[in-house]
PDB file of N, CA and C in Angstrom:
ATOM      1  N   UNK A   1       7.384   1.247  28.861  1.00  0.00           N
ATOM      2  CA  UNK A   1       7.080   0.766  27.523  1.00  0.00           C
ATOM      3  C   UNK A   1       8.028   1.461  26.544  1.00  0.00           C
ATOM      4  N   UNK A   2       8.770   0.818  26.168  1.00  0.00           N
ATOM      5  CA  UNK A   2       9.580   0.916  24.698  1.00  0.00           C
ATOM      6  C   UNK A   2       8.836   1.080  23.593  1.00  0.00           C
ATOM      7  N   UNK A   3       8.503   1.563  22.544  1.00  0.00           N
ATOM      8  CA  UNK A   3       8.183   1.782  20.694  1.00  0.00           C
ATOM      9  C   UNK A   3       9.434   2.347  20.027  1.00  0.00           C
ATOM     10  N   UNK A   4       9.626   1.216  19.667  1.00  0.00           N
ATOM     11  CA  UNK A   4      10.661   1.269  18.579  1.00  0.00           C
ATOM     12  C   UNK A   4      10.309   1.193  17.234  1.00  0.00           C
ATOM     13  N   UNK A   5      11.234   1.960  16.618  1.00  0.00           N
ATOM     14  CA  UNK A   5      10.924   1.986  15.196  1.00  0.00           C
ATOM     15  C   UNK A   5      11.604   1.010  14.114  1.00  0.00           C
ATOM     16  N   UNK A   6      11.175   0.284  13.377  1.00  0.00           N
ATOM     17  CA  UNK A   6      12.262  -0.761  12.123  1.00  0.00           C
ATOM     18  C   UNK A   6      11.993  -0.016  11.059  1.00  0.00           C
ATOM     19  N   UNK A   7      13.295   0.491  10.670  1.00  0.00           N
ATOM     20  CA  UNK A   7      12.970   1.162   9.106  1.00  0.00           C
ATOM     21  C   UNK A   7      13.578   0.137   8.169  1.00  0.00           C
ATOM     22  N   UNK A   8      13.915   0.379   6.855  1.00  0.00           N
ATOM     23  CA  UNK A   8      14.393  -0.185   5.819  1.00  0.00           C
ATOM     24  C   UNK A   8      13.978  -1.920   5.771  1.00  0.00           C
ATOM     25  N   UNK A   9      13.040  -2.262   6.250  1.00  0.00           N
ATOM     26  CA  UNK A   9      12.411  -3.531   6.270  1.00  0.00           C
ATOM     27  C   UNK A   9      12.286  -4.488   4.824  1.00  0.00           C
ATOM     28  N   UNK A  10      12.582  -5.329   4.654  1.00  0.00           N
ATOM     29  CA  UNK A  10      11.660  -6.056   2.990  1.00  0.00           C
ATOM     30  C   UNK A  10      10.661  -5.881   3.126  1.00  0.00           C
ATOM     31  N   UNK A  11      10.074  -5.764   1.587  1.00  0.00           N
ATOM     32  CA  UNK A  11       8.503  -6.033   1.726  1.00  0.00           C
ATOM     33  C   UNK A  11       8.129  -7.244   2.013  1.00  0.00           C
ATOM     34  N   UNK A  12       9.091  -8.365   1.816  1.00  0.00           N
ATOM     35  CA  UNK A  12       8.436  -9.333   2.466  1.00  0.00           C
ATOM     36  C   UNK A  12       8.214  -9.789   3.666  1.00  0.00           C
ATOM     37  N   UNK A  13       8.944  -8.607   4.606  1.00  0.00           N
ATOM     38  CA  UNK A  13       8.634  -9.374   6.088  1.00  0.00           C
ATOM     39  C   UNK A  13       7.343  -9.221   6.670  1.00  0.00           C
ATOM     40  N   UNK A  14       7.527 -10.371   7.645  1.00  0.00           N
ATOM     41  CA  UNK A  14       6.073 -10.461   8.081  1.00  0.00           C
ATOM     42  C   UNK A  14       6.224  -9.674  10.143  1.00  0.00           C
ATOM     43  N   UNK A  15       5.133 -10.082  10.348  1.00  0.00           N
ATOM     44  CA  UNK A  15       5.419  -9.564  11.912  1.00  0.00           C
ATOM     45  C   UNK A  15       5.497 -10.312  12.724  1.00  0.00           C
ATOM     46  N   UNK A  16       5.780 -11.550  12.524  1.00  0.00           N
ATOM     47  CA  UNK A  16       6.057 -12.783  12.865  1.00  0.00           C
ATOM     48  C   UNK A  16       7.413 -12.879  13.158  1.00  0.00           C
ATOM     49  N   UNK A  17       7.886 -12.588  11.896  1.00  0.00           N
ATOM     50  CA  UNK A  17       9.837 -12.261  11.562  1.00  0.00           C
ATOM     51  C   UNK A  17       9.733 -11.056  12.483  1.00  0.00           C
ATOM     52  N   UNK A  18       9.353 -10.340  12.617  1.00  0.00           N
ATOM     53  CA  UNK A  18       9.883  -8.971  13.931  1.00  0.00           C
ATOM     54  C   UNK A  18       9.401  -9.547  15.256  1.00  0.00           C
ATOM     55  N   UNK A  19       8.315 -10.200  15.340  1.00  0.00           N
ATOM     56  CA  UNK A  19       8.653 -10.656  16.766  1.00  0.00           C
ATOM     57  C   UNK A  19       9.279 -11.493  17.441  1.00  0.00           C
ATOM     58  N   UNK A  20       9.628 -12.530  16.382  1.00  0.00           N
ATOM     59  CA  UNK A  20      10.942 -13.076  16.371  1.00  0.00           C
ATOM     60  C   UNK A  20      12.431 -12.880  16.910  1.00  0.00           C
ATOM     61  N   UNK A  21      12.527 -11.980  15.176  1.00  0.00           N
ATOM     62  CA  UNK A  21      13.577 -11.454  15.928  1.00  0.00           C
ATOM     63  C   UNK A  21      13.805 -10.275  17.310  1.00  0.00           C
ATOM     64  N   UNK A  22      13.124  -9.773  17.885  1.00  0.00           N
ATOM     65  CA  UNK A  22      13.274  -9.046  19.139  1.00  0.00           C
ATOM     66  C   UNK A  22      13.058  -9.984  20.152  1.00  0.00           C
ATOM     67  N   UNK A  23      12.318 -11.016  20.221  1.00  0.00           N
ATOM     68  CA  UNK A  23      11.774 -11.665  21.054  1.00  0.00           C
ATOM     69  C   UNK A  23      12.961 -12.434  22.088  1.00  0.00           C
ATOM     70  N   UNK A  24      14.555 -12.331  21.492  1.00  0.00           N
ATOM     71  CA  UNK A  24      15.258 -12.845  21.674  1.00  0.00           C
ATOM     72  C   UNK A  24      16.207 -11.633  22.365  1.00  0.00           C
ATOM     73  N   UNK A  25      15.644 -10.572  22.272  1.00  0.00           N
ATOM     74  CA  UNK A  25      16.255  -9.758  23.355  1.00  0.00           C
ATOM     75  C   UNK A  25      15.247  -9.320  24.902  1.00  0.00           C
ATOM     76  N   UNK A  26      13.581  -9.971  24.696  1.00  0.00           N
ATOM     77  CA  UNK A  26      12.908  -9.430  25.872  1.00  0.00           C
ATOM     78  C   UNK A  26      11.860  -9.692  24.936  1.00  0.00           C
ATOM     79  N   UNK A  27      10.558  -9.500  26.329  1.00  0.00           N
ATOM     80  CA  UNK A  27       9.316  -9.554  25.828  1.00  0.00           C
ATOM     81  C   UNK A  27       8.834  -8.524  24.910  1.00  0.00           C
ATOM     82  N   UNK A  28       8.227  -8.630  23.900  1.00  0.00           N
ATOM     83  CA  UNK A  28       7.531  -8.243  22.952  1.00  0.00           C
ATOM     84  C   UNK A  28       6.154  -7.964  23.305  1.00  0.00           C
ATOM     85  N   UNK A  29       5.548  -6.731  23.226  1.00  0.00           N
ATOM     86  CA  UNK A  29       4.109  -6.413  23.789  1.00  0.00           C
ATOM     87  C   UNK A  29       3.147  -6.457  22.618  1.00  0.00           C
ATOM     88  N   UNK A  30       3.968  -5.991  21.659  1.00  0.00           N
ATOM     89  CA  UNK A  30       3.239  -5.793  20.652  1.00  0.00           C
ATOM     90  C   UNK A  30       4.182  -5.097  18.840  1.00  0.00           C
ATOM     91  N   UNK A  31       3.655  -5.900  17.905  1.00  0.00           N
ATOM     92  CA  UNK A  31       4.333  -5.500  16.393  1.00  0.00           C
ATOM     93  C   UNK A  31       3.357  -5.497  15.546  1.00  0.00           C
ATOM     94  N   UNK A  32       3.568  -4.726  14.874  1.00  0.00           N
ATOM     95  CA  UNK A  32       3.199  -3.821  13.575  1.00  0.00           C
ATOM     96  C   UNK A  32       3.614  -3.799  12.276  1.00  0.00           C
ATOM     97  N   UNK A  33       3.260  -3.908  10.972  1.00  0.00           N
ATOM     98  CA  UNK A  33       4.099  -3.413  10.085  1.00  0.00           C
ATOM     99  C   UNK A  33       3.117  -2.500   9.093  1.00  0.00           C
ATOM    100  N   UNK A  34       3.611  -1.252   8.940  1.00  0.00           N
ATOM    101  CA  UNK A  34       2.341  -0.741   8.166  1.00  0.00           C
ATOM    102  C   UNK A  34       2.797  -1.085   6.818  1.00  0.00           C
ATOM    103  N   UNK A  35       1.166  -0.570   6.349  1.00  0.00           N
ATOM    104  CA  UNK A  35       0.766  -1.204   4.893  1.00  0.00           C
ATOM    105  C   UNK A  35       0.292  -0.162   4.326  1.00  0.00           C
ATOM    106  N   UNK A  36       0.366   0.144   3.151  1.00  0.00           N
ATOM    107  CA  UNK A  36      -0.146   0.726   2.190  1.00  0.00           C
ATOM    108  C   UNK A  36      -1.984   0.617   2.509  1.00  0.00           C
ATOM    109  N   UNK A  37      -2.673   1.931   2.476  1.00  0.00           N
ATOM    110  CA  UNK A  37      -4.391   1.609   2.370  1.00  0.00           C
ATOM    111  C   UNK A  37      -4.481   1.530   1.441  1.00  0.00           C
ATOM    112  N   UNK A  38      -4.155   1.453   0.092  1.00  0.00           N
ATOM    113  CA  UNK A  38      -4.895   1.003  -1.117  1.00  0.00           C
ATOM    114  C   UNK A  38      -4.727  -0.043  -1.474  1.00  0.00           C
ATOM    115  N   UNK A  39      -3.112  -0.214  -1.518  1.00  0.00           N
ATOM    116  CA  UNK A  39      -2.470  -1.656  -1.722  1.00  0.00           C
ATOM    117  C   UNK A  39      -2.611  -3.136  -1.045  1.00  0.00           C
ATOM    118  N   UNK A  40      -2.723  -2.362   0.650  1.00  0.00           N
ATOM    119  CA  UNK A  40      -2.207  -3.060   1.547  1.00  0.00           C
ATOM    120  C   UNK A  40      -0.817  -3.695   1.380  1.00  0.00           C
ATOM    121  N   UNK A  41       0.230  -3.507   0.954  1.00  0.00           N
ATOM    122  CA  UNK A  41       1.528  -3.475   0.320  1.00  0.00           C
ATOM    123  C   UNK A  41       2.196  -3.022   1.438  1.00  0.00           C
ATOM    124  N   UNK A  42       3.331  -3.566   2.451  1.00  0.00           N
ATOM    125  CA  UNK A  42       4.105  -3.371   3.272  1.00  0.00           C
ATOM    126  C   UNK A  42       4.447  -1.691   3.037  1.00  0.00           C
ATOM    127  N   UNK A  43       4.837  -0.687   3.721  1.00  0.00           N
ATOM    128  CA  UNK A  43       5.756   0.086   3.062  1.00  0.00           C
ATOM    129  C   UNK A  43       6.696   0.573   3.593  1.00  0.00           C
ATOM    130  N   UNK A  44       7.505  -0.855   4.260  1.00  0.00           N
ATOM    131  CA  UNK A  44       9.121  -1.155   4.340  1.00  0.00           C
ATOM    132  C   UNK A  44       9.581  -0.362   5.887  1.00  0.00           C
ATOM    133  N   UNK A  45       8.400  -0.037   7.464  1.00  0.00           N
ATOM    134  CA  UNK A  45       8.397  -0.222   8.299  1.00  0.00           C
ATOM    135  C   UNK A  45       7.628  -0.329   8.900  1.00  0.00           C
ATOM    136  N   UNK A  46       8.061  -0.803  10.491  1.00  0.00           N
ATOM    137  CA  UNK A  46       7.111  -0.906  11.428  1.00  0.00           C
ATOM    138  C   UNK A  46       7.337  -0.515  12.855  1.00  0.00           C
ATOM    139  N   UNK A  47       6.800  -0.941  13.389  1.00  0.00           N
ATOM    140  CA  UNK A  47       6.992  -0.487  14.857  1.00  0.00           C
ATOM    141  C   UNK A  47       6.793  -2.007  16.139  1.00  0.00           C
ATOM    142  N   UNK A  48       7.846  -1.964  16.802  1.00  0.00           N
ATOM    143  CA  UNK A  48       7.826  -3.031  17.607  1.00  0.00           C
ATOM    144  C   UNK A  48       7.947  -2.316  19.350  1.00  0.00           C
ATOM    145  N   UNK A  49       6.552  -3.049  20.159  1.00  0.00           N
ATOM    146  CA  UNK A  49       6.536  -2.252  21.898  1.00  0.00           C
ATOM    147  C   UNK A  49       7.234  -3.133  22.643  1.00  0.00           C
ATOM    148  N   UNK A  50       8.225  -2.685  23.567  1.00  0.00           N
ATOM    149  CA  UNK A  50       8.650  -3.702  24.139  1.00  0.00           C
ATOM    150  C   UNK A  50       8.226  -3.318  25.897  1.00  0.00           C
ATOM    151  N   UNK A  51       7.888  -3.793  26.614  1.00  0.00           N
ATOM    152  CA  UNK A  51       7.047  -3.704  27.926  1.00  0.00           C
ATOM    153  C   UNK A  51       8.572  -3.138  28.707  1.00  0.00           C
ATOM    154  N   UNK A  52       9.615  -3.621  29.325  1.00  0.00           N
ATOM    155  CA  UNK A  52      11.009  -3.245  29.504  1.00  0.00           C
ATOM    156  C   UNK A  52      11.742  -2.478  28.596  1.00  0.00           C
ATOM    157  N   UNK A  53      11.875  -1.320  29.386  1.00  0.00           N
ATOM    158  CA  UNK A  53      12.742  -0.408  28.874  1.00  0.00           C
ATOM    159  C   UNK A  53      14.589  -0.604  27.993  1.00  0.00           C
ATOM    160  N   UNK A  54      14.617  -1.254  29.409  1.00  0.00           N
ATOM    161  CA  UNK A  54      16.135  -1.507  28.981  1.00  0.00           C
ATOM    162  C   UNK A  54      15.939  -3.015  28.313  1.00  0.00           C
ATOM    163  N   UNK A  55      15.159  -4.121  27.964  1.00  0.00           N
ATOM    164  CA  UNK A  55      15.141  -4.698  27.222  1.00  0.00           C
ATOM    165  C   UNK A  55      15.111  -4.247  25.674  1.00  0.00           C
ATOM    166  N   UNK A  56      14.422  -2.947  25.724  1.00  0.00           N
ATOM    167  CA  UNK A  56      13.892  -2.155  24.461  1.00  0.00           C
ATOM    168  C   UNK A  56      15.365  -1.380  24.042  1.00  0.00           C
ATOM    169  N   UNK A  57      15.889  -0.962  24.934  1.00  0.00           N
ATOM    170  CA  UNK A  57      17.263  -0.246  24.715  1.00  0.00           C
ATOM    171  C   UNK A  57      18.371  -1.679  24.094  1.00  0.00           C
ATOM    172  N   UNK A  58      18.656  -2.893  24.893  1.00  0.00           N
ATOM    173  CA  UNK A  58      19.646  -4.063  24.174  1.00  0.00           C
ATOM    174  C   UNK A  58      18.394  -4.623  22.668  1.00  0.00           C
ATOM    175  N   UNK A  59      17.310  -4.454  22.596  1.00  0.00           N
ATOM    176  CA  UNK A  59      16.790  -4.892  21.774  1.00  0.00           C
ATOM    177  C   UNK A  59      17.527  -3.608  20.338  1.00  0.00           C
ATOM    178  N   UNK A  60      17.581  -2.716  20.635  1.00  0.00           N
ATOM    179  CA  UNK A  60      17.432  -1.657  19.305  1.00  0.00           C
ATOM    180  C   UNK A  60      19.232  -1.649  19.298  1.00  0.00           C
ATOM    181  N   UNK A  61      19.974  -1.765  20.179  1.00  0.00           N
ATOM    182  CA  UNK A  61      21.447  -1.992  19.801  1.00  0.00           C
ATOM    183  C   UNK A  61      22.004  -3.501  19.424  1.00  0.00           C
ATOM    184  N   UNK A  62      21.498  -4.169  19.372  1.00  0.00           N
ATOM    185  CA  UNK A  62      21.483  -5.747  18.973  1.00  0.00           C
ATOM    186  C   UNK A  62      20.966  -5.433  17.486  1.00  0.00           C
ATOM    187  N   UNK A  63      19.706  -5.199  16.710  1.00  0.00           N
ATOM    188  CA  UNK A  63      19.265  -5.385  15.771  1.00  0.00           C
ATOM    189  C   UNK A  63      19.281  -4.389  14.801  1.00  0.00           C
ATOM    190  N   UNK A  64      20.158  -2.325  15.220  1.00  0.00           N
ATOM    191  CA  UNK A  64      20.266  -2.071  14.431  1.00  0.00           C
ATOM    192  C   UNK A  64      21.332  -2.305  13.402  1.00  0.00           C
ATOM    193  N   UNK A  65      21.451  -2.374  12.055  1.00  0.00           N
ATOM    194  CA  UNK A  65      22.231  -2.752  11.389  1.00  0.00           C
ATOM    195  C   UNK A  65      22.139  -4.588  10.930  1.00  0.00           C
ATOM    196  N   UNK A  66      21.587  -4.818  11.762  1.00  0.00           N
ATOM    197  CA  UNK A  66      20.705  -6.429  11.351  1.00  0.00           C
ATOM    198  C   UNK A  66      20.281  -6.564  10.226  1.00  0.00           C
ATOM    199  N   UNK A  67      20.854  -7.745   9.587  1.00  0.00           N
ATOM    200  CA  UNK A  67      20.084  -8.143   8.272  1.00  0.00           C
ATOM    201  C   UNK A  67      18.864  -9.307   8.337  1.00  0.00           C
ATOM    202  N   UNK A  68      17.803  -8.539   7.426  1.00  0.00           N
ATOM    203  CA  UNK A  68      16.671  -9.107   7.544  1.00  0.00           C
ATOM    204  C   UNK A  68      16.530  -9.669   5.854  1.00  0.00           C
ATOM    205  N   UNK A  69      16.947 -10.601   5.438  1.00  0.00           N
ATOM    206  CA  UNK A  69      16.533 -10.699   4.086  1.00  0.00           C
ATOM    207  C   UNK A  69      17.136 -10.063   2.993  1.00  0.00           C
ATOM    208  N   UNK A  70      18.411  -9.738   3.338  1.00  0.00           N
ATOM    209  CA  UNK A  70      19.456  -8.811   2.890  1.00  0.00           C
ATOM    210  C   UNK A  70      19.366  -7.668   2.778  1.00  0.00           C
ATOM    211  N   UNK A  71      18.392  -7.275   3.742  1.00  0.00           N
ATOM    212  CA  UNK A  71      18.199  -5.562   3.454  1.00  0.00           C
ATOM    213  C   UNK A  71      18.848  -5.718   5.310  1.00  0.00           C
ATOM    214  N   UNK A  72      19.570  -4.112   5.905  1.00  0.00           N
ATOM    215  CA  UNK A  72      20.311  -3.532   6.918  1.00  0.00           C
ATOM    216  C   UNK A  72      18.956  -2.526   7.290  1.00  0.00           C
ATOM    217  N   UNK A  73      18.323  -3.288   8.990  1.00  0.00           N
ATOM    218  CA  UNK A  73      17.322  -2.960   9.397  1.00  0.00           C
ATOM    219  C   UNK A  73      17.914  -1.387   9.897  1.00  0.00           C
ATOM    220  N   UNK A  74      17.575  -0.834  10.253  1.00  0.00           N
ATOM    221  CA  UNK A  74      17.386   0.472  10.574  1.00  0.00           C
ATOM    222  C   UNK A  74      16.546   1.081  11.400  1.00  0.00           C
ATOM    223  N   UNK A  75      17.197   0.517  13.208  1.00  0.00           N
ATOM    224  CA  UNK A  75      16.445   0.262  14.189  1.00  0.00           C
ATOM    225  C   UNK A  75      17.088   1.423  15.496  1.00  0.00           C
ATOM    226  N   UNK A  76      15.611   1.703  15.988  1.00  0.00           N
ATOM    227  CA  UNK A  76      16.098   3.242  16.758  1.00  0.00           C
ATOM    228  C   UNK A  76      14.649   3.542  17.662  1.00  0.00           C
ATOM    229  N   UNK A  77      14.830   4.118  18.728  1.00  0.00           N
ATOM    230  CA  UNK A  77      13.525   4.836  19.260  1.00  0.00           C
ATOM    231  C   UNK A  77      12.449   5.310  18.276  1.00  0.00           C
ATOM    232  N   UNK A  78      11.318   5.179  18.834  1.00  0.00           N
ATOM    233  CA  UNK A  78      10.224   5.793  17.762  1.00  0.00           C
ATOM    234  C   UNK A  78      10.072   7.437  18.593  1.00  0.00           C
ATOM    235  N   UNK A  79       9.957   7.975  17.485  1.00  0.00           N
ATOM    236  CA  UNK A  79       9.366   9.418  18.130  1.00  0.00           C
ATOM    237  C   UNK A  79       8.337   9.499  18.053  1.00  0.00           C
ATOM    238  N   UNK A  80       7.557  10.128  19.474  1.00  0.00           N
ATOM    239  CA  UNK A  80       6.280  10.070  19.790  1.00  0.00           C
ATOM    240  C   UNK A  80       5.718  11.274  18.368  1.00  0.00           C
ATOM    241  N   UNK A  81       4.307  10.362  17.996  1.00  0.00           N
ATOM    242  CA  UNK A  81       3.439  10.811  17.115  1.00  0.00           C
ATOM    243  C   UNK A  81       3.136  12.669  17.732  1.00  0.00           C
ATOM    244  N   UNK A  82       3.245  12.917  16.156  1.00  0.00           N
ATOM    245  CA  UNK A  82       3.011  14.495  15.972  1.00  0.00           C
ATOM    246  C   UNK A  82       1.136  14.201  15.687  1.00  0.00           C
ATOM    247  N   UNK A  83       0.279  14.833  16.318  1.00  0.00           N
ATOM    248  CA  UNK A  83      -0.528  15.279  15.462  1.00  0.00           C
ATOM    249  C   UNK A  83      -0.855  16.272  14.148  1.00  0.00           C
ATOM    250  N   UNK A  84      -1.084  16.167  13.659  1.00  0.00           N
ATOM    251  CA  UNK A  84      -1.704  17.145  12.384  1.00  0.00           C
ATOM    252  C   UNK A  84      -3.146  17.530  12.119  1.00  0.00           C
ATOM    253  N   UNK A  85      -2.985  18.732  13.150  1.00  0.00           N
ATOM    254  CA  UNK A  85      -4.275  19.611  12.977  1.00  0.00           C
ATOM    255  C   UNK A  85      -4.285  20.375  12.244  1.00  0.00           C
ATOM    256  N   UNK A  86      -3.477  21.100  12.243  1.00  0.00           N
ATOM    257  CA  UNK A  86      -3.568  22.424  11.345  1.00  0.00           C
ATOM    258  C   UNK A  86      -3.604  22.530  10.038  1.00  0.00           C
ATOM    259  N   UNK A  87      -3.147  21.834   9.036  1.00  0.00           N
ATOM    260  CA  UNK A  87      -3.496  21.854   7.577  1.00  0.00           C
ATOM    261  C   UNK A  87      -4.533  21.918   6.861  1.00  0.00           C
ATOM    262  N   UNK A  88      -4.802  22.078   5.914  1.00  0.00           N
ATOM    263  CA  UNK A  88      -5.906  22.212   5.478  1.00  0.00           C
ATOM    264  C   UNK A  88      -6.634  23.399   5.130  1.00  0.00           C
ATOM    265  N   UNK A  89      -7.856  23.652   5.666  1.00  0.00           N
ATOM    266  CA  UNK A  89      -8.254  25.389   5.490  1.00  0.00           C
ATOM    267  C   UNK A  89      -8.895  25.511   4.097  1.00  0.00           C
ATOM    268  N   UNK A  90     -10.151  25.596   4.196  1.00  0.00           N
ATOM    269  CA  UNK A  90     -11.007  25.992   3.023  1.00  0.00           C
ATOM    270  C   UNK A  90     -10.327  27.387   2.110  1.00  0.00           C
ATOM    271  N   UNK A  91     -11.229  27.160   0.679  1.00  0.00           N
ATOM    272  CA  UNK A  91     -10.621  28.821  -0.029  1.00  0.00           C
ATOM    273  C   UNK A  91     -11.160  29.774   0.963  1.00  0.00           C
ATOM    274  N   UNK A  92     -10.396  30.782  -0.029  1.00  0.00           N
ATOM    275  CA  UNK A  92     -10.565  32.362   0.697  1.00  0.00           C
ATOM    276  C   UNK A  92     -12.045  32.952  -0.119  1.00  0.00           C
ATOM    277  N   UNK A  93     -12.165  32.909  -1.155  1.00  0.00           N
ATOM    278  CA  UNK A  93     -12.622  33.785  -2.028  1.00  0.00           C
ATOM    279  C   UNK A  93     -13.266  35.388  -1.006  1.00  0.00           C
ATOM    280  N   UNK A  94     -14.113  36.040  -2.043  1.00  0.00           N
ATOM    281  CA  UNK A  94     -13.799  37.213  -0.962  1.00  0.00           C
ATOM    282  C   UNK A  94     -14.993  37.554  -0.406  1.00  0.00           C
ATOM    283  N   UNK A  95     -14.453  38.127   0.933  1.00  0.00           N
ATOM    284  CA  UNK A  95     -16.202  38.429   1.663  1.00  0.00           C
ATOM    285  C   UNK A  95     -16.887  39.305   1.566  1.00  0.00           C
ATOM    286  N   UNK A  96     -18.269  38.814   1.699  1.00  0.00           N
ATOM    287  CA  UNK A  96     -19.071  40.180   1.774  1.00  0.00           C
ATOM    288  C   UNK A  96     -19.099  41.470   2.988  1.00  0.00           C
ATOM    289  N   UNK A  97     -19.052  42.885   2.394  1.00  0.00           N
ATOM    290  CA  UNK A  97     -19.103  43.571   3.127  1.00  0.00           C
ATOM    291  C   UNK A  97     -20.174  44.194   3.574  1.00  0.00           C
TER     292      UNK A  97
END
């Protein structure tokens, strides 16, 4: 399984237009485009799975630099998700002795 990343996207694309366009280098497992939670407002990427590896590899050298709507897609491996545990942390104020 391939996850690739589309950066610099329009806001107007849909995920229709990304499966589209990859669909023409290999099967498509699955596309994404995130959205804003308040807005729900595109916010200009997404992520496309491709089931074949090396379909996923001619898919991301075919379409980076691709124009989508006159914007130059900006297409590359996704890096596997970081979690974020650690932030956060209540005040200090001071303890009793």
């Amino acid at each position: 399984m391939k996850n690739i990343f589309v950066g610099n996207l329009p806001y107007s694309a849909t995920e229709d237009q990304l499966q589209s366009l990859f669909e023409q280098h290999g099967a498509v497992a699955r596309v994404k485009i995130i959205t804003d939670r308040e807005t729900g407002r595109s916010r200009g990427f997404g992520f496309v799975e491709m089931d074949n590896d090396d379909e996923g590899d001619r898919a991301i050298d075919a379409t980076n630099g691709a124009d989508l709507d006159g914007r130059s897609l900006n297409v590359n491996e996704a890096r596997p998700r970081r979690d974020n545990f650690g932030g956060g942390g209540g005040g200090g104020g001071r303890g009793r002795w």
